[in-house]
N, C-alpha and C. Protein backbone atom coordinates (compact mmCIF):
# COMPACT_ATOMS: atom_id res chain seq x y z
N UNK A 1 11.09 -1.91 -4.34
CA UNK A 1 9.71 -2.27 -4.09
C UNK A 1 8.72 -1.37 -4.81
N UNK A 2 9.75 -0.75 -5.32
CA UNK A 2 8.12 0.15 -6.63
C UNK A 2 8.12 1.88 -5.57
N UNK A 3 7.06 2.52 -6.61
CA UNK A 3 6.90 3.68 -6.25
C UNK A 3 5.70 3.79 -4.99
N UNK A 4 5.23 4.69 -4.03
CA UNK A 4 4.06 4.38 -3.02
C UNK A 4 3.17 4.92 -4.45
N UNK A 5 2.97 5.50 -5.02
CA UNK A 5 1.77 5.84 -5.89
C UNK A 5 0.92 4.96 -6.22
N UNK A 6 2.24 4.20 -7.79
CA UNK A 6 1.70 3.19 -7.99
C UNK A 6 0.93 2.15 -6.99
N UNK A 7 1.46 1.73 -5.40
CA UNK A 7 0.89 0.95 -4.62
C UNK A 7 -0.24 1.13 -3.99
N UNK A 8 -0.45 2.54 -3.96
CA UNK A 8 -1.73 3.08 -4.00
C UNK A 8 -2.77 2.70 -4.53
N UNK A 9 -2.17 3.05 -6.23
CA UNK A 9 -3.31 2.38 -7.40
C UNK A 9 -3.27 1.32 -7.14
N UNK A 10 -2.81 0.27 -7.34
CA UNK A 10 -3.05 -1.25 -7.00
C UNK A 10 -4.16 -1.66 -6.19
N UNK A 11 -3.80 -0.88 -5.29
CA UNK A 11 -4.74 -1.30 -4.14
C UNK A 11 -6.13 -0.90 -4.39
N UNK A 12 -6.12 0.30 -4.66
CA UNK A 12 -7.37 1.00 -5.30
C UNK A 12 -8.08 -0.01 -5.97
N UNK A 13 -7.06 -0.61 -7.16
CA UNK A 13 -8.02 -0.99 -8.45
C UNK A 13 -8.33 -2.08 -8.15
N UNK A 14 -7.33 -2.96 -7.05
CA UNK A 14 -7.89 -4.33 -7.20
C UNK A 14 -8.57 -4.65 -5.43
N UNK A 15 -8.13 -3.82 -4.48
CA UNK A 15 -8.40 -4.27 -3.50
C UNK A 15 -10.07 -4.82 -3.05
N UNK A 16 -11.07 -3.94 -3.61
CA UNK A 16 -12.47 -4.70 -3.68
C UNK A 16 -12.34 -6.28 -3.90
N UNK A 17 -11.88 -6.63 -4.98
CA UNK A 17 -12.00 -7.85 -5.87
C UNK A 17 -10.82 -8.74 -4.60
N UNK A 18 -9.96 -8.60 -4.36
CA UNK A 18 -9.60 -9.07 -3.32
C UNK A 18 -9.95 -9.57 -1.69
N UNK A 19 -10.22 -8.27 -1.05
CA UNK A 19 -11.15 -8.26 -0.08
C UNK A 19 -12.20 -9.39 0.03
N UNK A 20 -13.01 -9.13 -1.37
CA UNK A 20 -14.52 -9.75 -1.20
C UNK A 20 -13.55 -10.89 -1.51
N UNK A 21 -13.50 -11.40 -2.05
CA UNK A 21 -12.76 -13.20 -2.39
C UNK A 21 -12.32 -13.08 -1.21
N UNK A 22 -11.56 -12.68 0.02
CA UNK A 22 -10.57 -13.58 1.27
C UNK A 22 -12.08 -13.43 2.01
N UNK A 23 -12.85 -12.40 1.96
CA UNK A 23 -13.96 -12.49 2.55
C UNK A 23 -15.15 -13.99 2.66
N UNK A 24 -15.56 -14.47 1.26
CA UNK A 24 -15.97 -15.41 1.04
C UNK A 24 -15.24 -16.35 1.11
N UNK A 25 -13.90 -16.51 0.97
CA UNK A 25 -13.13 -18.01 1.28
C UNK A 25 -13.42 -17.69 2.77
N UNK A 26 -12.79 -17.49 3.42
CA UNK A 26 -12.59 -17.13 5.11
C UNK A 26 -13.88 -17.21 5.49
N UNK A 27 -15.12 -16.31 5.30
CA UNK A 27 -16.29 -16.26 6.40
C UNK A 27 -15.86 -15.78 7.36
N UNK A 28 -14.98 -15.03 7.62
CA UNK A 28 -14.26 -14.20 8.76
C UNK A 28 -13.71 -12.78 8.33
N UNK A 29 -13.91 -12.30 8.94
CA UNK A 29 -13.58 -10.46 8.84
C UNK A 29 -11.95 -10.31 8.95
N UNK A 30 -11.35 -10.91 10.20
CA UNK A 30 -10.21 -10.26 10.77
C UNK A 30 -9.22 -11.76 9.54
N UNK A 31 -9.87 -12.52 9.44
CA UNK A 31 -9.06 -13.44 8.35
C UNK A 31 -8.93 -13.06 7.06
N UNK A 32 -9.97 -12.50 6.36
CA UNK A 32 -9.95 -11.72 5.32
C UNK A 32 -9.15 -10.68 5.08
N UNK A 33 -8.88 -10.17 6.58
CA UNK A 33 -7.98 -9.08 6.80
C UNK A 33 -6.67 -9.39 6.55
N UNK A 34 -6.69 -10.39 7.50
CA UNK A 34 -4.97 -10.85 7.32
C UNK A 34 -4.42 -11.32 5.63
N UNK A 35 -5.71 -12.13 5.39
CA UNK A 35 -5.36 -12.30 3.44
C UNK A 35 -4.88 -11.55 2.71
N UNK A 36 -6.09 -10.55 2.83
CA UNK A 36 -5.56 -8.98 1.98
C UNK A 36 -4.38 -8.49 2.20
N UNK A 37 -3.70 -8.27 3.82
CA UNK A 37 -2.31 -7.79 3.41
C UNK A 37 -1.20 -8.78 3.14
N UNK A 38 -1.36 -10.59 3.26
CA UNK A 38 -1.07 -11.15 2.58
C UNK A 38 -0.80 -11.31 1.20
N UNK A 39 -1.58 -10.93 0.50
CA UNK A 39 -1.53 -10.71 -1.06
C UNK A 39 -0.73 -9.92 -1.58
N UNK A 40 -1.25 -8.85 -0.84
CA UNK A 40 -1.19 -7.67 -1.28
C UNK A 40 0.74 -7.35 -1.01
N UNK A 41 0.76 -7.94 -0.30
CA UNK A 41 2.76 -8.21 0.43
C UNK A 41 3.49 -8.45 -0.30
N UNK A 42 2.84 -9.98 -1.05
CA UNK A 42 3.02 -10.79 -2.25
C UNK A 42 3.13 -10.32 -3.23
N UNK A 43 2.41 -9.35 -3.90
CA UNK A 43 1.85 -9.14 -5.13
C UNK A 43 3.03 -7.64 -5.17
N UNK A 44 3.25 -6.80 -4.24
CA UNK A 44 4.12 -5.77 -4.51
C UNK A 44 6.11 -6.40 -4.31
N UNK A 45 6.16 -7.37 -3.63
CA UNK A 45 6.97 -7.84 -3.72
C UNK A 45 7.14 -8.59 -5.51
N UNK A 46 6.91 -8.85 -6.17
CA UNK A 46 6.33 -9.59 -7.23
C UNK A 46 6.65 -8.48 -8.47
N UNK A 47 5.83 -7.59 -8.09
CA UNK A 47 5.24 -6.63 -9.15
C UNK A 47 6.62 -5.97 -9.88
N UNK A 48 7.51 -6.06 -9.72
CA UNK A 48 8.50 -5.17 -10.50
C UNK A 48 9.66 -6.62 -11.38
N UNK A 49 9.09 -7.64 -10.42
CA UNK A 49 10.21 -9.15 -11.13
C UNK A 49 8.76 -9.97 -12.01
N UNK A 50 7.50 -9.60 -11.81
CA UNK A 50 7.01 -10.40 -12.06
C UNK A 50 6.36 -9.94 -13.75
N UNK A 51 6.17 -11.01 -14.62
CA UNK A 51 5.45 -10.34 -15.90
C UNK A 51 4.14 -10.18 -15.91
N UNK A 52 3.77 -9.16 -15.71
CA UNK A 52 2.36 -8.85 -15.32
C UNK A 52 2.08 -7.72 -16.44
N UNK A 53 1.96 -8.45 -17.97
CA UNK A 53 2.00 -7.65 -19.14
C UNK A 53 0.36 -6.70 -19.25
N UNK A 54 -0.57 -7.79 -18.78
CA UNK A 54 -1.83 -7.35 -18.62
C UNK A 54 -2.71 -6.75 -17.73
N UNK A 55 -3.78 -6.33 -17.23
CA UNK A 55 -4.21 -6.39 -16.18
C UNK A 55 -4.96 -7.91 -15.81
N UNK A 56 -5.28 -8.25 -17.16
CA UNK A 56 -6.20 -9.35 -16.84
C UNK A 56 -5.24 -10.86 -15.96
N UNK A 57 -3.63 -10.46 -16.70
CA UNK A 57 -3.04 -11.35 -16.10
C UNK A 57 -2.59 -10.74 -14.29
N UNK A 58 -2.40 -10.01 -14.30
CA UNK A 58 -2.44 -9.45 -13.02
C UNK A 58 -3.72 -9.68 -12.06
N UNK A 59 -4.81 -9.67 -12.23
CA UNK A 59 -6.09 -10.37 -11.82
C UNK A 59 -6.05 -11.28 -11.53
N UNK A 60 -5.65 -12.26 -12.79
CA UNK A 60 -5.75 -13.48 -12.59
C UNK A 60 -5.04 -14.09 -11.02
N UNK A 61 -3.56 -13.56 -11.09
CA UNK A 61 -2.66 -13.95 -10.20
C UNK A 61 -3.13 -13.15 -8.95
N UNK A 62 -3.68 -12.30 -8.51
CA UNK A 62 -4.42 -12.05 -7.24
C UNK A 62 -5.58 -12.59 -7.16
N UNK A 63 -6.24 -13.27 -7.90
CA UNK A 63 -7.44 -14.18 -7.11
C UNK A 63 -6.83 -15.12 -6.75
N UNK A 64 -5.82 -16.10 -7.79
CA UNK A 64 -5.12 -17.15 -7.48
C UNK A 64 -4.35 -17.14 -5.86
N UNK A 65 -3.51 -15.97 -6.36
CA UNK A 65 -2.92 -16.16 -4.77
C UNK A 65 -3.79 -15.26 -3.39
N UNK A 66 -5.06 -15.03 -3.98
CA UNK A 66 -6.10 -15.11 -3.30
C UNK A 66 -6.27 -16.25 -2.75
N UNK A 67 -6.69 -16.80 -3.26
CA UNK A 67 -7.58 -18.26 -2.87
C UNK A 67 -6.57 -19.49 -2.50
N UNK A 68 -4.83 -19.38 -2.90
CA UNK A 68 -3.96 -20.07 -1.96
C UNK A 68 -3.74 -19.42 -0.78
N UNK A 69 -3.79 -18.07 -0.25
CA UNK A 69 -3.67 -17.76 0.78
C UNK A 69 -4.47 -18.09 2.16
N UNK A 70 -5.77 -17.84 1.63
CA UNK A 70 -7.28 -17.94 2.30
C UNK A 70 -7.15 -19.46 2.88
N UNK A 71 -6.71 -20.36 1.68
CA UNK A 71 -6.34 -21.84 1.84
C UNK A 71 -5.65 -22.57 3.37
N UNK A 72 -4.28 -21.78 2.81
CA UNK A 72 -3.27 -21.61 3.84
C UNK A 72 -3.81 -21.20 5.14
N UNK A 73 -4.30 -20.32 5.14
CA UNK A 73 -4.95 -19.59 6.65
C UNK A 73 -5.68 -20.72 7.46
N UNK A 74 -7.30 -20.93 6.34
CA UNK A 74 -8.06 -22.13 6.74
C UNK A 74 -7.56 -23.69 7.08
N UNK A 75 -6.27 -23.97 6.70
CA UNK A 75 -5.24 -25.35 7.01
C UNK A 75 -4.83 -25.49 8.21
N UNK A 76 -4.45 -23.84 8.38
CA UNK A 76 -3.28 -23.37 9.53
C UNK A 76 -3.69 -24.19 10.83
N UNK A 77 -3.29 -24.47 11.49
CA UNK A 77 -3.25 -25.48 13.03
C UNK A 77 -3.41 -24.00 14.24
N UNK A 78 -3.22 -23.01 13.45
CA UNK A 78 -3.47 -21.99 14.52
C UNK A 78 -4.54 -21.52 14.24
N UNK A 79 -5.52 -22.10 12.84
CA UNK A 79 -6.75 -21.05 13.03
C UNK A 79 -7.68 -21.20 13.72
N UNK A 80 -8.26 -19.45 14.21
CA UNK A 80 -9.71 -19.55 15.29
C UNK A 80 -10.33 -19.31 14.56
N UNK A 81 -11.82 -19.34 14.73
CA UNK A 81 -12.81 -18.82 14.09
C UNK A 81 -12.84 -17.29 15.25
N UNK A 82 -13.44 -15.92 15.49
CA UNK A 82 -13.59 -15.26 16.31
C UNK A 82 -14.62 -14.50 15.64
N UNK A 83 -15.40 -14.46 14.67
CA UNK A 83 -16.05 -13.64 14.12
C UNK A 83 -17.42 -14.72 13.44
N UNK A 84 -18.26 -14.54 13.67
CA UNK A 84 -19.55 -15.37 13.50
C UNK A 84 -19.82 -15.10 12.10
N UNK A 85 -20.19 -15.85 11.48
CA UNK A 85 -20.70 -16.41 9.97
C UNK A 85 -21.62 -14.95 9.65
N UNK A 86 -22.90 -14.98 10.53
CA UNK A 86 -23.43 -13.55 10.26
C UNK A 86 -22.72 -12.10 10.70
N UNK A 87 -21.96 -12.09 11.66
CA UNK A 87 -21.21 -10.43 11.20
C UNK A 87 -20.29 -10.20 9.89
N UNK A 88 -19.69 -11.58 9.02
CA UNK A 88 -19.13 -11.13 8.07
C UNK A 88 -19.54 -10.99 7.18
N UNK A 89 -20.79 -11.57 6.84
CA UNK A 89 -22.15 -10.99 5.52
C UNK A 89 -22.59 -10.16 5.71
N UNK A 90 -22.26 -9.28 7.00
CA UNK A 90 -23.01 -8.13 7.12
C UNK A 90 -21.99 -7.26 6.51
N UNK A 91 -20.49 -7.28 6.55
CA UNK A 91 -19.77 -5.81 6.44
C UNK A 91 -19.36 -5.98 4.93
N UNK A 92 -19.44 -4.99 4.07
CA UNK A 92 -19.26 -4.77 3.06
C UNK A 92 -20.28 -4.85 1.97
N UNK A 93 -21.40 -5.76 2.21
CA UNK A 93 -21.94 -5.56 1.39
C UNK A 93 -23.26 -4.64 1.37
N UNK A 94 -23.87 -3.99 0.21
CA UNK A 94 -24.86 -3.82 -0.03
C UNK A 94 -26.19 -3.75 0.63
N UNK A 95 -27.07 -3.23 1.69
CA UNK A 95 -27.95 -3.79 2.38
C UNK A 95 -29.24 -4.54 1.69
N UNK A 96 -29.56 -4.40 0.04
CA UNK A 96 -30.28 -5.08 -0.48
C UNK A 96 -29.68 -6.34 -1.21
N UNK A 97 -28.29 -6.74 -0.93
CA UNK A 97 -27.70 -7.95 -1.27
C UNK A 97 -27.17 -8.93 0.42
N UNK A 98 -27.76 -8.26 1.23
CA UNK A 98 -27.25 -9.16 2.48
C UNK A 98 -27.56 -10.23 2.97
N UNK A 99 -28.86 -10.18 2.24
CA UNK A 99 -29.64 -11.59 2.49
C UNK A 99 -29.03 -12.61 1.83
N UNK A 100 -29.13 -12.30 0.53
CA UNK A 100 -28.45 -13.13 -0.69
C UNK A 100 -26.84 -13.46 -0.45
N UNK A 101 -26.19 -12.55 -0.08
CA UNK A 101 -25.21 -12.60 0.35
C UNK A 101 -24.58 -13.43 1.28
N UNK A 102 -25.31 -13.65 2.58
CA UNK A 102 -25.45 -14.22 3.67
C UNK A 102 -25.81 -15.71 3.44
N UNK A 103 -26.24 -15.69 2.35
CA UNK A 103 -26.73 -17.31 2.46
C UNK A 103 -26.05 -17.53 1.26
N UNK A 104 -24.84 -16.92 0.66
CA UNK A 104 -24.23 -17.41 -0.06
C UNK A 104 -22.73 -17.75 0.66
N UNK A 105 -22.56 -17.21 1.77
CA UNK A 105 -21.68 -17.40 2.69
C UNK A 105 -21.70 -18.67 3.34
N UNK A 106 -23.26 -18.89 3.47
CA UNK A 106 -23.40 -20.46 4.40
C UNK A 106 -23.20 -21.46 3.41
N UNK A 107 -22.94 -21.60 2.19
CA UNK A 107 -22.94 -22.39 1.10
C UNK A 107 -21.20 -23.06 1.79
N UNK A 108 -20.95 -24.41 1.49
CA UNK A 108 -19.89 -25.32 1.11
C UNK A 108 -19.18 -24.24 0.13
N UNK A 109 -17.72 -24.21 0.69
CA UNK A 109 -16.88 -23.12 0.49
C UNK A 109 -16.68 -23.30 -1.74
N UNK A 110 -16.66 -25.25 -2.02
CA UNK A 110 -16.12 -24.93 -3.43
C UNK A 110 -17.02 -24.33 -3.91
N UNK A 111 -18.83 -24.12 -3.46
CA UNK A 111 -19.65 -23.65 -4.26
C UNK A 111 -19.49 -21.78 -3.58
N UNK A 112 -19.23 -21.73 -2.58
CA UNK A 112 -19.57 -20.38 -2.23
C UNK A 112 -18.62 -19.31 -2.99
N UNK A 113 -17.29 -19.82 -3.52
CA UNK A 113 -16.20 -19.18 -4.42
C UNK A 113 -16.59 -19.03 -5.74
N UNK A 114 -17.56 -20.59 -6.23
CA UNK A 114 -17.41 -19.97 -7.72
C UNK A 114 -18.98 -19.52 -8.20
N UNK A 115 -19.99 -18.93 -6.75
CA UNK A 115 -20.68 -18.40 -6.91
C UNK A 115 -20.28 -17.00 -6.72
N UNK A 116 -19.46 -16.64 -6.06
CA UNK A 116 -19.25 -15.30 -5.70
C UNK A 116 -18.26 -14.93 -6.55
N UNK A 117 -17.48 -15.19 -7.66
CA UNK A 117 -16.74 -14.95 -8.68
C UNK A 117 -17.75 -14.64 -10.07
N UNK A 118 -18.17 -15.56 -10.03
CA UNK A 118 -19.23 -15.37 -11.03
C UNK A 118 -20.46 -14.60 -10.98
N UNK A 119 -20.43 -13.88 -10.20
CA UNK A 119 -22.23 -13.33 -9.88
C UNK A 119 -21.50 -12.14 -9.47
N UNK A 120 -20.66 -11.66 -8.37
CA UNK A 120 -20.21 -10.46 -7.37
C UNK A 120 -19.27 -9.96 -8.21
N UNK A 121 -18.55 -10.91 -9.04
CA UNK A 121 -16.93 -10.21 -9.26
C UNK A 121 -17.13 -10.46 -10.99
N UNK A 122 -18.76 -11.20 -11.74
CA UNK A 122 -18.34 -11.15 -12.90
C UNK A 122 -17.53 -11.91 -13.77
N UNK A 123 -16.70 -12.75 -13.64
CA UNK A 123 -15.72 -13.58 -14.30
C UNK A 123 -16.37 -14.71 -15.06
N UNK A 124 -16.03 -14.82 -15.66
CA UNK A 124 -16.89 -15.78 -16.64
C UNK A 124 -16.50 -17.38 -16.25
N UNK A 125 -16.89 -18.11 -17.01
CA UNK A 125 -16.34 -19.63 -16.08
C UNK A 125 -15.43 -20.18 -16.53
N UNK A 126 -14.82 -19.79 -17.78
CA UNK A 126 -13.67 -20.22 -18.36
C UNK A 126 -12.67 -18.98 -17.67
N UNK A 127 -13.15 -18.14 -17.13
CA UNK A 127 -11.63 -17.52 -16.03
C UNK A 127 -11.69 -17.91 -14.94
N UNK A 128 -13.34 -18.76 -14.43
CA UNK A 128 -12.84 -19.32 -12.80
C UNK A 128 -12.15 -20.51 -13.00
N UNK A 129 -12.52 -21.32 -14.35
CA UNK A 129 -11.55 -22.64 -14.26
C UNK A 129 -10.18 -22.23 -14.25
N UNK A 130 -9.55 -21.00 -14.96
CA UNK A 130 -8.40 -20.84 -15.29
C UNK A 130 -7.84 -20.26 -13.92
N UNK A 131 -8.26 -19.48 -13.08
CA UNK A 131 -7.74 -18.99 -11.63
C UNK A 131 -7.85 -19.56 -10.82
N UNK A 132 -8.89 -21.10 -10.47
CA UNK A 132 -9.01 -21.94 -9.91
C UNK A 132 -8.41 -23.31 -10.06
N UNK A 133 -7.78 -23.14 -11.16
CA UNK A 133 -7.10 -24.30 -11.58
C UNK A 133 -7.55 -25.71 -12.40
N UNK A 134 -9.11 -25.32 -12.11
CA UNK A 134 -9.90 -26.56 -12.42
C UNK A 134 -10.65 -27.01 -14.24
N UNK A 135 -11.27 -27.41 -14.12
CA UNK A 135 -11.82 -27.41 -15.92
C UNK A 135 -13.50 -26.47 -15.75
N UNK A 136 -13.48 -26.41 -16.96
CA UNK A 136 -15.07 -25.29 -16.80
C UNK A 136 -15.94 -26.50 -16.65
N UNK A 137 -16.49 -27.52 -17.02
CA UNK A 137 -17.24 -28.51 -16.63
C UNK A 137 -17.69 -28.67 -15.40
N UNK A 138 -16.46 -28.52 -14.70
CA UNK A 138 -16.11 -28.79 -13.01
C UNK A 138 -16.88 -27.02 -12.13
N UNK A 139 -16.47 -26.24 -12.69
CA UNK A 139 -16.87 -25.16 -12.30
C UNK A 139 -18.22 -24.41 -12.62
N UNK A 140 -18.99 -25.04 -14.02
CA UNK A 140 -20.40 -25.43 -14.33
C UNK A 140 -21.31 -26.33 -13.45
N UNK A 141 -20.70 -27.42 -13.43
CA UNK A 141 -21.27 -28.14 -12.21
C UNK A 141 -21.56 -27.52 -10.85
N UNK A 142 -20.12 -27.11 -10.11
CA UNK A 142 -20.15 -25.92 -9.21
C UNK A 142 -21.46 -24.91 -9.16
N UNK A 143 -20.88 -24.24 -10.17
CA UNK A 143 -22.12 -23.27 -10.36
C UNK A 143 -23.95 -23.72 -9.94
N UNK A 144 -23.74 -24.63 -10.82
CA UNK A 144 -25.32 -25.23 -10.71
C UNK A 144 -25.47 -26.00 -9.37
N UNK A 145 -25.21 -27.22 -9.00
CA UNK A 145 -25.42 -27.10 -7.43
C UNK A 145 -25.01 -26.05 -6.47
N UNK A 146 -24.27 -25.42 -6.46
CA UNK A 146 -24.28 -24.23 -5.47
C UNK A 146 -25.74 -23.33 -5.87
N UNK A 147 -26.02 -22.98 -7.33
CA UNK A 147 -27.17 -22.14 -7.65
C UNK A 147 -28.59 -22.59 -6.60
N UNK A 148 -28.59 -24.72 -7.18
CA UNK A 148 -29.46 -25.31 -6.13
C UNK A 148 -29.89 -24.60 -4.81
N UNK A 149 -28.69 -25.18 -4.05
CA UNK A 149 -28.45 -24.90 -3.00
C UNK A 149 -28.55 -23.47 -2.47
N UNK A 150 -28.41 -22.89 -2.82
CA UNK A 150 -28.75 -21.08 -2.60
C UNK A 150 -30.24 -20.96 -2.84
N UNK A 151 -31.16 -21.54 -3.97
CA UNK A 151 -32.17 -21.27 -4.29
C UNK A 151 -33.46 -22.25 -2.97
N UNK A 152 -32.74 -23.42 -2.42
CA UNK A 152 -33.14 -23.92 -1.12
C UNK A 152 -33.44 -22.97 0.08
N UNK A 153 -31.65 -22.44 -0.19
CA UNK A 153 -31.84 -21.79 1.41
C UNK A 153 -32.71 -20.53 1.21
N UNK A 154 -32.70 -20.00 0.46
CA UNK A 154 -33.13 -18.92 0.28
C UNK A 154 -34.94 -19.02 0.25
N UNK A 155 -35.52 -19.76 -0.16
CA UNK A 155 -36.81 -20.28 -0.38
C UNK A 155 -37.50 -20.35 0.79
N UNK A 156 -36.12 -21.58 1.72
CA UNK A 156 -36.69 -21.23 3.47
C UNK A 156 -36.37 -20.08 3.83
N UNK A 157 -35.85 -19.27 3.64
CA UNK A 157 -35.53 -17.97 4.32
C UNK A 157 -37.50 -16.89 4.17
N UNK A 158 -37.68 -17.29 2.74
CA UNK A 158 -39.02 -16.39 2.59
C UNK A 158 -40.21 -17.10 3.07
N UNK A 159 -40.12 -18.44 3.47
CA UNK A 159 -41.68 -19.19 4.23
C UNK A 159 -41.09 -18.72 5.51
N UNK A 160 -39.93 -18.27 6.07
CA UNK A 160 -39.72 -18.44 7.35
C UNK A 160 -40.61 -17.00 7.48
């Protein structure tokens, strides 16, 4: 199963970028939780059979089995919700991104992923089509009604 060092680093380098993705799929704290050591289970089990020549390809395959995990969870016949929409925009982020944050959380989950990949985590849209599985057209589109839609809520948020 590898050296603890190396699993250390791993975690180090990628666990942010992880975290925040089970965070925004989920909208739940203690689900996000369970993702992360999901992955993360995955990914060291993996890591010594798996070809992970790059980092970028190594990325790739932890958002991916990011976002099948989060999947899985949200399917599950056992899931609760136990953690309210606003305590999980509150933890981790930024206190001058919480607003923004928060109402990027209330967004329809396909837009709330490939806003928060693209804006939080940076990835360009030809790597969310490629980790998402989908075409960049599809994830352009995404982008722009979710942008909509954020620029709504957010609009009422400042007359309110």
């Amino acid at each position: 199963m590898g050296d603890p060092d190396r699993k250390t680093q791993a975690v180090e380098r990628w666990g942010d970028l992880v975290w925040r993705l089970a965070l925004v799929r989920t909208a739940n704290v203690s689900d996000a939780e369970d993702v992360f050591q999901e992955v993360f289970l995955r990914y060291f089990r993996q890591e010594d059979r798996a070809a992970f020549f790059q980092d970028e390809h190594r990325k790739a395959w932890l958002i991916r089995c990011t976002v099948n995990r989060a999947k899985s969870l949200l399917t599950s016949p056992w899931r609760r919700r136990t953690v309210p929409l606003e305590t999980a925009a509150q933890i981790g982020v930024e206190d001058e991104y919480r607003e923004v944050y928060g109402a990027v959380l209330a967004l329809p989950e396909k837009y709330r992923t490939v806003i928060h990949l693209f804006y939080f985590e940076g990835l360009s849209v030809a790597e969310i089509a490629a980790d998402l599985n989908a075409t960049e057209g599809t994830i352009k589109s995404q982008l722009s009604r979710g942008r909509a839609l954020l620029r709504e809520a957010l609009k009422e948020e400042i007359q309110l």
